[in-house]
Structure formats: C-alpha cells, structure tokens
N, C-alpha and C. Protein backbone atom coordinates (compact mmCIF):
# COMPACT_ATOMS: atom_id res chain seq x y z
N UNK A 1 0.81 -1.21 0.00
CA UNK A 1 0.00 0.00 0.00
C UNK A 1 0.85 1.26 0.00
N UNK A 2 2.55 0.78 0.17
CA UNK A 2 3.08 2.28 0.59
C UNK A 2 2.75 2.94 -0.89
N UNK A 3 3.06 2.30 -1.88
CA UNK A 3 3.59 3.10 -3.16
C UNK A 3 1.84 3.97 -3.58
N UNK A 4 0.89 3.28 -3.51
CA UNK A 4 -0.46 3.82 -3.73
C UNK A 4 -0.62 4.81 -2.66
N UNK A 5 -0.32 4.86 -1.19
CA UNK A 5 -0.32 6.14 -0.55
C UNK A 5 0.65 7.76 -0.60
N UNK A 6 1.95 6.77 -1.32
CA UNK A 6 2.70 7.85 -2.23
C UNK A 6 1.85 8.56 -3.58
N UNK A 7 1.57 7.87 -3.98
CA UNK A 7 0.72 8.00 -5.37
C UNK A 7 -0.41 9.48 -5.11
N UNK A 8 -1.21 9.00 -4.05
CA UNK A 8 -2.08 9.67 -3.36
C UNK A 8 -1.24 11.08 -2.55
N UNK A 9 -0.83 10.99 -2.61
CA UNK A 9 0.01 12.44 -1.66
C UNK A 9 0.40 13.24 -2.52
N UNK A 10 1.10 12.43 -4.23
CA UNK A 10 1.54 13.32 -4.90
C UNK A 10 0.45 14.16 -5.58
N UNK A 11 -0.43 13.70 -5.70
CA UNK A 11 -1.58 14.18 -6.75
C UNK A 11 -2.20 14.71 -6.06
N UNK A 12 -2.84 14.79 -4.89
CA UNK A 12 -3.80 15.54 -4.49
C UNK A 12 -3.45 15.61 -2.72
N UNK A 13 -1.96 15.47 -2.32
CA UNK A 13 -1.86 15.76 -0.76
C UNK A 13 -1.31 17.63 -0.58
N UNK A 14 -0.76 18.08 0.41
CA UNK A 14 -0.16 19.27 0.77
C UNK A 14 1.33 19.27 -0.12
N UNK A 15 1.76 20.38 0.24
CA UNK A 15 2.89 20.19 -0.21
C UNK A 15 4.11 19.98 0.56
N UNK A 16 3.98 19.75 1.77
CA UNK A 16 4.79 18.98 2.60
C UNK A 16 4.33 17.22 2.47
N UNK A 17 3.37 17.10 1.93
CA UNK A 17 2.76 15.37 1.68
C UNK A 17 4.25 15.62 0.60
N UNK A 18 3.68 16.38 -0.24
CA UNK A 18 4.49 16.31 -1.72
C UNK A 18 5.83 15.75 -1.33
N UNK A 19 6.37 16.87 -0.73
CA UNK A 19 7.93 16.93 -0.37
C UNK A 19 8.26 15.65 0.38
N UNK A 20 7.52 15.04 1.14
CA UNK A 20 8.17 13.90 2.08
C UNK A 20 8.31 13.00 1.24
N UNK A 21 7.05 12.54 -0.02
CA UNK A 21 7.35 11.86 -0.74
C UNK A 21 8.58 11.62 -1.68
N UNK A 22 9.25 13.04 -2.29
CA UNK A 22 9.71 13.22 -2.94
C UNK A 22 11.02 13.15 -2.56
N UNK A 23 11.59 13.91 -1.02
CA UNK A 23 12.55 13.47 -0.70
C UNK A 23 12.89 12.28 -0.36
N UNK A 24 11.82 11.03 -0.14
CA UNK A 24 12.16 9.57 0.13
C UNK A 24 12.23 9.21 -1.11
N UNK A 25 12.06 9.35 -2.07
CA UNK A 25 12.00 8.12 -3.20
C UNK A 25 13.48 8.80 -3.99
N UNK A 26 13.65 10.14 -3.95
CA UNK A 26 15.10 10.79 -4.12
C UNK A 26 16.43 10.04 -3.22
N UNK A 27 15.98 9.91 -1.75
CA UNK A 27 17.09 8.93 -1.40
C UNK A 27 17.16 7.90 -2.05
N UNK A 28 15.65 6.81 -2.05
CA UNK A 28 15.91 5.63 -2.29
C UNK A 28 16.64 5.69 -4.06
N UNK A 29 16.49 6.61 -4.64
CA UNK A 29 16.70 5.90 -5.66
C UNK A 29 18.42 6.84 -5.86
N UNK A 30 19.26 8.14 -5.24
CA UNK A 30 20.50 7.80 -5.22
C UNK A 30 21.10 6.89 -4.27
N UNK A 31 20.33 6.04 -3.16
CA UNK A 31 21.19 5.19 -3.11
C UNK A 31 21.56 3.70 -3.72
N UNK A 32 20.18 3.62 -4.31
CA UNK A 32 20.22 2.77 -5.87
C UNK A 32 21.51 2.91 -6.89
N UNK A 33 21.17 4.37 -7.15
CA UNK A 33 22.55 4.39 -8.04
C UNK A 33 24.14 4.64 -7.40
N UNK A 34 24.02 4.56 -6.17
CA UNK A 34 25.72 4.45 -5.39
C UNK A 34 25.64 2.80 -5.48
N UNK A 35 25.36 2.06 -5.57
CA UNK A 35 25.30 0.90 -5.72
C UNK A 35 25.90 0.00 -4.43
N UNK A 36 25.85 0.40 -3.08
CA UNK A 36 26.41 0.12 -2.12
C UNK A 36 25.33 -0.43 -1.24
N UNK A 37 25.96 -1.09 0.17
CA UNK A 37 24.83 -1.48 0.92
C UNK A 37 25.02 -0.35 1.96
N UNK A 38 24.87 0.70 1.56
CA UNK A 38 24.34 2.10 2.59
C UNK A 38 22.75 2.06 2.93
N UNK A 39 22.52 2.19 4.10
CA UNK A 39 21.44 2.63 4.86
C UNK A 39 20.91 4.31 4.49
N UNK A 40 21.95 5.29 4.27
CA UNK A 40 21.64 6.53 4.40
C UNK A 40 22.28 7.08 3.17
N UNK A 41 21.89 8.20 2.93
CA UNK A 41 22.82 9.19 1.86
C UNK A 41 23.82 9.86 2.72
N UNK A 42 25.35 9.84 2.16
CA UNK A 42 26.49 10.17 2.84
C UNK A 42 25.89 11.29 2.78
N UNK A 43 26.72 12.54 3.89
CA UNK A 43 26.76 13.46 4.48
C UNK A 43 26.83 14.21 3.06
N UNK A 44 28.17 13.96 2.45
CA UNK A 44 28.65 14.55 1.45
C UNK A 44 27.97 14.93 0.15
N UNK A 45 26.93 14.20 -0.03
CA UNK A 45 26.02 13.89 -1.10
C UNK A 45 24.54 14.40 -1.18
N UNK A 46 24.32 14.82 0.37
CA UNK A 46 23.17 15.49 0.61
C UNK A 46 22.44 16.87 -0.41
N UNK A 47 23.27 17.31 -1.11
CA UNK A 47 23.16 18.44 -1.70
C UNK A 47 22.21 17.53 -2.77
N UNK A 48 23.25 16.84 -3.50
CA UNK A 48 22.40 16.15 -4.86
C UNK A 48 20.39 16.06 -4.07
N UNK A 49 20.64 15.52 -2.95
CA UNK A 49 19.24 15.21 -2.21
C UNK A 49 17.88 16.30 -2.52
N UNK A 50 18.45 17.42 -2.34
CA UNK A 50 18.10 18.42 -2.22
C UNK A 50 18.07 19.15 -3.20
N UNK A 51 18.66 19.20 -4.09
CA UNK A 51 18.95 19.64 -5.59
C UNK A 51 17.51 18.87 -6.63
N UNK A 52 17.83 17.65 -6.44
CA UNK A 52 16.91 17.10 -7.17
C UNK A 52 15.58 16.99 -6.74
N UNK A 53 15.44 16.88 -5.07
CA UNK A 53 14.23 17.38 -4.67
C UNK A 53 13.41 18.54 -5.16
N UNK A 54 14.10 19.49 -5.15
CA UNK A 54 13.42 20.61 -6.07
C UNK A 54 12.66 20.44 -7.03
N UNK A 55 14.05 20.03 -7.98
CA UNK A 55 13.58 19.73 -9.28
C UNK A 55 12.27 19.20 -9.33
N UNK A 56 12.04 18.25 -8.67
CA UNK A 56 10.82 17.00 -8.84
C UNK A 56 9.62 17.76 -8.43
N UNK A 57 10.10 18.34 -7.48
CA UNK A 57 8.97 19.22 -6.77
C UNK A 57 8.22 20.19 -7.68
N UNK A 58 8.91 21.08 -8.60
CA UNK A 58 8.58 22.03 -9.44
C UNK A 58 8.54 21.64 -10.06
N UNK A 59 8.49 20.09 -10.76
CA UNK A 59 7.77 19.44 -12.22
C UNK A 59 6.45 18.50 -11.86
N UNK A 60 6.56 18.88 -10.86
CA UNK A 60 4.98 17.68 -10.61
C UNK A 60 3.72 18.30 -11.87
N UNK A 61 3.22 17.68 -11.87
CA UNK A 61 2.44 17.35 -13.22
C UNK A 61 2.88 17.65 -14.31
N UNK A 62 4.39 17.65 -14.44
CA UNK A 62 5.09 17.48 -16.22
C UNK A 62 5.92 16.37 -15.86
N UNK A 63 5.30 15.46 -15.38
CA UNK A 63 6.34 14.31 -15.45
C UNK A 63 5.83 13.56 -16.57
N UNK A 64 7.28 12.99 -16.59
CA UNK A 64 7.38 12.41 -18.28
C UNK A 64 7.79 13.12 -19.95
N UNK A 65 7.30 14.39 -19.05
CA UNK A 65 7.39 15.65 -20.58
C UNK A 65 9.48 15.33 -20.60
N UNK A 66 9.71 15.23 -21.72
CA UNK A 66 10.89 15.69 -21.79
C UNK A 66 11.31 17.22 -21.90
N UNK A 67 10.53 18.08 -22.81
CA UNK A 67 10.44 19.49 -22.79
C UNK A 67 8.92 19.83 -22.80
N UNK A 68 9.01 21.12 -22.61
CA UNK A 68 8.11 22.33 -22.56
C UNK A 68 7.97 23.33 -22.88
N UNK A 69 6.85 23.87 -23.74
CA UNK A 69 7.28 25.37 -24.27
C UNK A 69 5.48 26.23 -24.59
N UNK A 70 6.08 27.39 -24.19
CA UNK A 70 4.69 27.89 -23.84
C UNK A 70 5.28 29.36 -23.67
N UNK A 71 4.52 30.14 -25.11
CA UNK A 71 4.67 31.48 -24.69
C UNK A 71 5.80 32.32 -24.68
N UNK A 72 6.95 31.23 -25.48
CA UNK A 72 8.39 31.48 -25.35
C UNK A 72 9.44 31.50 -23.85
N UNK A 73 8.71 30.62 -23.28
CA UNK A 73 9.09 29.87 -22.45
C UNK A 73 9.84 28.48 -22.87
N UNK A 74 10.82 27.67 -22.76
CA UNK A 74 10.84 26.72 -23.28
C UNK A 74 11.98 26.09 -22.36
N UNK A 75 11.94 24.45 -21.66
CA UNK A 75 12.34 24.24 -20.78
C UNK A 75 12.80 22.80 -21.34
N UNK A 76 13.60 22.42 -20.91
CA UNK A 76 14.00 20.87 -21.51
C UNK A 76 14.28 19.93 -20.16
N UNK A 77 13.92 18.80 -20.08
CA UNK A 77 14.38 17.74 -18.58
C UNK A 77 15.31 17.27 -19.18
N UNK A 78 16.06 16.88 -18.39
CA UNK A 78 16.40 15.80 -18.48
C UNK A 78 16.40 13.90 -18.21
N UNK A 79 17.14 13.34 -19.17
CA UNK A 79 16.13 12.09 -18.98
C UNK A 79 16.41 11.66 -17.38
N UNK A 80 17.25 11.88 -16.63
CA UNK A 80 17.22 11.24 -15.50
C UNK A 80 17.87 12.47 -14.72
N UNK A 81 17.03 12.73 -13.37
CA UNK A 81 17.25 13.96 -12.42
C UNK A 81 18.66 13.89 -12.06
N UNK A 82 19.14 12.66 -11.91
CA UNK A 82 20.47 12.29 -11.77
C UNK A 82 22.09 12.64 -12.58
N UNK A 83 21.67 12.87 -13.58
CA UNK A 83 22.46 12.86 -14.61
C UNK A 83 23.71 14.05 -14.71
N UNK A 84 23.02 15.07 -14.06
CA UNK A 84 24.08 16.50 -14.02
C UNK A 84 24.80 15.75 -13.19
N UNK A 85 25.03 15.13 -12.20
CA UNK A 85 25.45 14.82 -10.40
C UNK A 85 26.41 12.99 -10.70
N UNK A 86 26.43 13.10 -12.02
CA UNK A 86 27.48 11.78 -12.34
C UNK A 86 28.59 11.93 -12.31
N UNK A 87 29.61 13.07 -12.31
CA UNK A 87 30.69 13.22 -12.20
C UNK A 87 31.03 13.21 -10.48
N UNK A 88 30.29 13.57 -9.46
CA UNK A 88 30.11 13.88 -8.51
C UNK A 88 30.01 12.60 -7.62
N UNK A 89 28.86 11.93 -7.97
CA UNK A 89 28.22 10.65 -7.89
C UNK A 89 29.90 9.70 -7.79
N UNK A 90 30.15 9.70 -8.91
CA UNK A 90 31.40 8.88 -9.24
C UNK A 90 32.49 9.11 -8.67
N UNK A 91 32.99 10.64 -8.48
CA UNK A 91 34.26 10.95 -7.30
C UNK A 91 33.88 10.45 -6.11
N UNK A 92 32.79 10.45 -5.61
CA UNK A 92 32.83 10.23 -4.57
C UNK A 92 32.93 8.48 -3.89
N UNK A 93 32.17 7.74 -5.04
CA UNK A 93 32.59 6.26 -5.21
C UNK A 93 33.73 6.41 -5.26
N UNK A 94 35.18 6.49 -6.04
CA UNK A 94 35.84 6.27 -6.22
C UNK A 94 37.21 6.61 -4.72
N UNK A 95 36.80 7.91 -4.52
CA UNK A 95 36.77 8.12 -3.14
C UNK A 95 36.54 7.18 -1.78
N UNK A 96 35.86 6.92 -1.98
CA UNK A 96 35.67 5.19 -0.85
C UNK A 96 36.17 4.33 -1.33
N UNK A 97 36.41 4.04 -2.21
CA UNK A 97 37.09 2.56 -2.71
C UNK A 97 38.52 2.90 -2.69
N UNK A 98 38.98 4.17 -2.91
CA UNK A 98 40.41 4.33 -2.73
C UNK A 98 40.69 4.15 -0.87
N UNK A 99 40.00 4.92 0.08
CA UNK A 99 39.72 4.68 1.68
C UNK A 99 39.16 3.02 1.51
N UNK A 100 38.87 2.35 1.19
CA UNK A 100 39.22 1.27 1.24
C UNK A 100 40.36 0.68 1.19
N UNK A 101 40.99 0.88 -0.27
CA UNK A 101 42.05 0.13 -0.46
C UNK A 101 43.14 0.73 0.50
N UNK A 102 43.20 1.48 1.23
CA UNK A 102 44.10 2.22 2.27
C UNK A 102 43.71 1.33 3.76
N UNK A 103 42.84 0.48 3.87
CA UNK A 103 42.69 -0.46 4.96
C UNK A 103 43.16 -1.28 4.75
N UNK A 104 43.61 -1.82 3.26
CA UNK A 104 44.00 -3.45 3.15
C UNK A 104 45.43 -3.09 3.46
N UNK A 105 46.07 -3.57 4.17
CA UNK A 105 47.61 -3.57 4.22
C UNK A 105 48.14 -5.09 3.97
N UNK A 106 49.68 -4.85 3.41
CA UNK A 106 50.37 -6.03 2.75
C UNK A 106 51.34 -6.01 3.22
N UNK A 107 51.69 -7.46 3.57
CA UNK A 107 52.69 -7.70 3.96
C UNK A 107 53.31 -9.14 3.62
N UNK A 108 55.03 -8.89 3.91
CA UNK A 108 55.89 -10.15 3.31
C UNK A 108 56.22 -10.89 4.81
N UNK A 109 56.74 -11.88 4.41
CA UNK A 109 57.07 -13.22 5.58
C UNK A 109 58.47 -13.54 5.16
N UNK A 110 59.32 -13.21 5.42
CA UNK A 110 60.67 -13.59 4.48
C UNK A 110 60.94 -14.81 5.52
C-alpha cells in the first residue's frame, strides 16, 4: 500500500505530503545508483538530495514531458534527475574505494 499512498500524496496531498514523498524516493533511488549497501545518503552527497528534490517538486504534473514550451518559455528535462550529479556521484565512489584500499595492508614473511 506504501507506493499507492505515495501515489495519493503526490496528486492531491499538501505540499509537505508532496515533499516527504519526494525526498524519500530521491534517497531511495540515489542510493540505488551508489550501488552500495548504505542505509543513508552520505553526508557529502546530501546536496544532490536536495537539488533534485526541487527539481521533482517544481515538475509535478510534467512528469514524463521531456520538454516544454509555452509562450516562449521553453524548458527541456532531463532524462534522469540524476544525470548532471554523475561526475560527482562517481568521485565520490571512487573516493571510498580508494579509503578502502588504504585499509588493506600487505605484507611479506621472508
């Protein structure tokens, strides 16, 4: 029932319904794409959270539109909210896996 009470909040709840929704399914789905077994969005990454929250927020009922234009207005999405935040996304993976490899220590037995 969660996803149908999401459903219901977006379309016709407050806009704090809106927002709670929007910031949970924004975590769940960058921590989808960190591809890790994290519980939370790093500290560091919070911005993307919030960044794209917006976004979602101020396109509710043009979802799906790739662009928009009206009046000489003209606005383009992109295909995935994610997509500016891949270079970012990726330093920061790469970033932990390097603090990883800085735990493994090696050693000889002569």
């Amino acid at each position: 029932m969660a996803i149908t009470d999401d459903i219901k909040k977006l379309l016709g709840g407050s806009s704090d319904d809106r927002l709670e929704v929007i910031e949970k399914r924004t975590r769940e789905r960058l921590l989808l794409i960190l591809g890790s077994d994290l519980k939370e969005v790093p500290s560091e990454l919070e911005y993307i959270v919030l960044d794209v929250s917006l976004k979602r927020f101020n396109r509710i009922g043009q979802e799906g539109m790739q662009s928009y234009s009206q009046e000489g207005l003209s606005m383009t999405f992109s295909e995935s909210d994610f997509d500016e935040y891949a270079n970012e996304i990726e330093s920061w993976q790469k970033s932990k896996e390097a603090e990883g490899d800085k735990k493994i220590g090696r050693f000889r037995v002569y």
